[in-house]
N, C-alpha and C. Protein backbone atom coordinates (compact mmCIF):
# COMPACT_ATOMS: atom_id res chain seq x y z
N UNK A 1 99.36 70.22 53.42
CA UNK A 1 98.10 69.64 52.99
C UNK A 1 98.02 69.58 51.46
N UNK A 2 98.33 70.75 51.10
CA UNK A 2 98.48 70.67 49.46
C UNK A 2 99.28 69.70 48.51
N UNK A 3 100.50 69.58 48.74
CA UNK A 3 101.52 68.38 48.78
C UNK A 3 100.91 66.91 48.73
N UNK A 4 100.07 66.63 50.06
CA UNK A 4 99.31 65.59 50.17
C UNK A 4 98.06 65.47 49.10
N UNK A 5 97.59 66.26 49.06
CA UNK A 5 96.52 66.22 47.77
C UNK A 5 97.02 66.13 46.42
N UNK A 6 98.05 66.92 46.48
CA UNK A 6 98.76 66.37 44.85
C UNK A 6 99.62 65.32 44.72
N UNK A 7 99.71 64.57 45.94
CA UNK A 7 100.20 63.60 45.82
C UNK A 7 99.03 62.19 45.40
N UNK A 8 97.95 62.40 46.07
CA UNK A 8 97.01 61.81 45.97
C UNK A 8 96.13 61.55 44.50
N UNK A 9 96.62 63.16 44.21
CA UNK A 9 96.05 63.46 42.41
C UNK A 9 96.88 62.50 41.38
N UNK A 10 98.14 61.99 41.57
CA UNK A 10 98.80 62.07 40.49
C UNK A 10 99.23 60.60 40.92
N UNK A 11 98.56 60.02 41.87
CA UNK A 11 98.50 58.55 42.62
C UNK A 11 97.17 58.01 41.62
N UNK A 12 96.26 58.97 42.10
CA UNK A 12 94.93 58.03 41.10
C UNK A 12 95.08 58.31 40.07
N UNK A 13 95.87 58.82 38.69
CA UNK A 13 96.00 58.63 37.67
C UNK A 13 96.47 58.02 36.76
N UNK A 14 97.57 56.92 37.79
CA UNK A 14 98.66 55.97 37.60
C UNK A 14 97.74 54.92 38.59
N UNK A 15 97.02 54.84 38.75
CA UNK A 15 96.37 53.45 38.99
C UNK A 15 94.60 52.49 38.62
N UNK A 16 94.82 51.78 37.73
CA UNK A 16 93.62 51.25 37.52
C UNK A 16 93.17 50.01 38.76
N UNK A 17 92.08 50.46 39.10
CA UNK A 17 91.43 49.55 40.68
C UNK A 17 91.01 47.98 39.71
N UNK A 18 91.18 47.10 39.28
CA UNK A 18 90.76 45.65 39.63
C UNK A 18 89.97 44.78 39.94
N UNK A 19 90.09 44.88 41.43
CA UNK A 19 89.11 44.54 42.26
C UNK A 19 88.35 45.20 43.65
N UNK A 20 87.36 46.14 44.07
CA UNK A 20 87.29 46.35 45.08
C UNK A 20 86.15 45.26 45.90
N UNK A 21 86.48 45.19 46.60
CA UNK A 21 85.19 44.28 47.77
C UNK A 21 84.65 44.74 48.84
N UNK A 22 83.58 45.11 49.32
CA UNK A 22 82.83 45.92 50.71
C UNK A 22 83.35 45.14 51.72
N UNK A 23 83.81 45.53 52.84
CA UNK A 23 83.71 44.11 53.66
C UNK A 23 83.28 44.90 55.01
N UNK A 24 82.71 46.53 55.15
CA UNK A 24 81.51 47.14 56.00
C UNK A 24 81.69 48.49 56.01
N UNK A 25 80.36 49.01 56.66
CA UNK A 25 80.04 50.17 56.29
C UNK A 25 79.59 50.82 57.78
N UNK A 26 79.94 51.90 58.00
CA UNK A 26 79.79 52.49 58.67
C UNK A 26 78.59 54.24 58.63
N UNK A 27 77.18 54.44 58.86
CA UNK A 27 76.60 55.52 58.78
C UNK A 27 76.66 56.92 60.04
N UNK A 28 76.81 57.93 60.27
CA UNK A 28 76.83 58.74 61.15
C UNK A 28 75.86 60.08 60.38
N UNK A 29 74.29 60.16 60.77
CA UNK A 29 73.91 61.44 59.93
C UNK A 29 74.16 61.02 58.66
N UNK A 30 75.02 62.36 57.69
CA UNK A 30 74.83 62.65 56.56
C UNK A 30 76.27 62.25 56.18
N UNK A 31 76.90 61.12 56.59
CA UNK A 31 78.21 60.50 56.43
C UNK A 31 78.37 59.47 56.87
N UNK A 32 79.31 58.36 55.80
CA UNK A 32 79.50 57.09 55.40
C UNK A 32 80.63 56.71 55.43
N UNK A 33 81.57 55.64 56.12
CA UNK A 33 82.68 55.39 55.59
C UNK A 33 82.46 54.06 55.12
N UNK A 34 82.84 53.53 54.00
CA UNK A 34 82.80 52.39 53.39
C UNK A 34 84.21 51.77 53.58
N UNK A 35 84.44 50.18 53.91
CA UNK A 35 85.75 49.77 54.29
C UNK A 35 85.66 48.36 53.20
N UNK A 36 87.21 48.13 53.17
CA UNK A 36 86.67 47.50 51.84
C UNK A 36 88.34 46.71 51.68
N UNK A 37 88.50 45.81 50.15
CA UNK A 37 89.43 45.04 50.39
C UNK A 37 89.94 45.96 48.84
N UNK A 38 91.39 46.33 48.47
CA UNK A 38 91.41 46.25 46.94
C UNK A 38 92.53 46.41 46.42
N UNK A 39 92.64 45.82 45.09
CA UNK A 39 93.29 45.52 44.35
C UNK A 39 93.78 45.90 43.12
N UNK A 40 95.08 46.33 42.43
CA UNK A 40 95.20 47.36 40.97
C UNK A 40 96.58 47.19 40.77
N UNK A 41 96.29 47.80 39.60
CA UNK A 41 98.03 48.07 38.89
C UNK A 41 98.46 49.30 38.51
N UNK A 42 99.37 49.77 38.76
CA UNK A 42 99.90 50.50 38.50
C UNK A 42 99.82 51.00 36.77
N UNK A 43 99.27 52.05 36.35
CA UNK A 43 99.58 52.09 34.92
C UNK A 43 100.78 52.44 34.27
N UNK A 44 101.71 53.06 34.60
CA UNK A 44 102.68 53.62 34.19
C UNK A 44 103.68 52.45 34.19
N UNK A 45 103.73 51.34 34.79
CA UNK A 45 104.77 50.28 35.08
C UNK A 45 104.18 48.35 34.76
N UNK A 46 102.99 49.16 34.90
CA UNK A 46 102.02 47.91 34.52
C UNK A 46 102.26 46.69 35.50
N UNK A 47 102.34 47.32 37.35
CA UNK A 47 102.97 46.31 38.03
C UNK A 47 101.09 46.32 39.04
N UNK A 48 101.51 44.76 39.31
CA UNK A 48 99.81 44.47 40.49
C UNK A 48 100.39 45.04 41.38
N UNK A 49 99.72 45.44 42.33
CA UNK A 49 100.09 45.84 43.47
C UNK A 49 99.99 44.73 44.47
N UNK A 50 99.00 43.60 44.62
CA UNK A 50 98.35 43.08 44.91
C UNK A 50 97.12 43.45 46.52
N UNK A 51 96.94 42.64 47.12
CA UNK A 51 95.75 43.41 47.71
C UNK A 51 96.43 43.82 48.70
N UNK A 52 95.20 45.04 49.06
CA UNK A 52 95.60 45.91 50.21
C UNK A 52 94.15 46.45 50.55
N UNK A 53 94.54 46.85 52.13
CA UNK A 53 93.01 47.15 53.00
C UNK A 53 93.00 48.84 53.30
């Protein structure tokens, strides 16, 4: 689990987001999942990723 989280840490620091877009939302109680379309580059390589869901 830890592995996965620092993988995750050192993923969003090397990427600037672009574009995101809602495309729905889901409520349960006191929790939300938001679903969505998006788009970024990589900072370290300066490559688009292009879109992804």
């Amino acid at each position: 689990m830890l592995e996965r989280l620092k993988g995750c840490w050192i993923f969003s620091f090397n990427f600037e987001t672009t574009v995101w877009e809602n495309t729905d939302a889901f409520v349960s109680g006191d929790t939300v999942a938001v679903l969505g379309k998006m788009n970024g580059n990589t900072i370290k390589s300066d490559e688009d990723i292009r879109e992804f869901c």
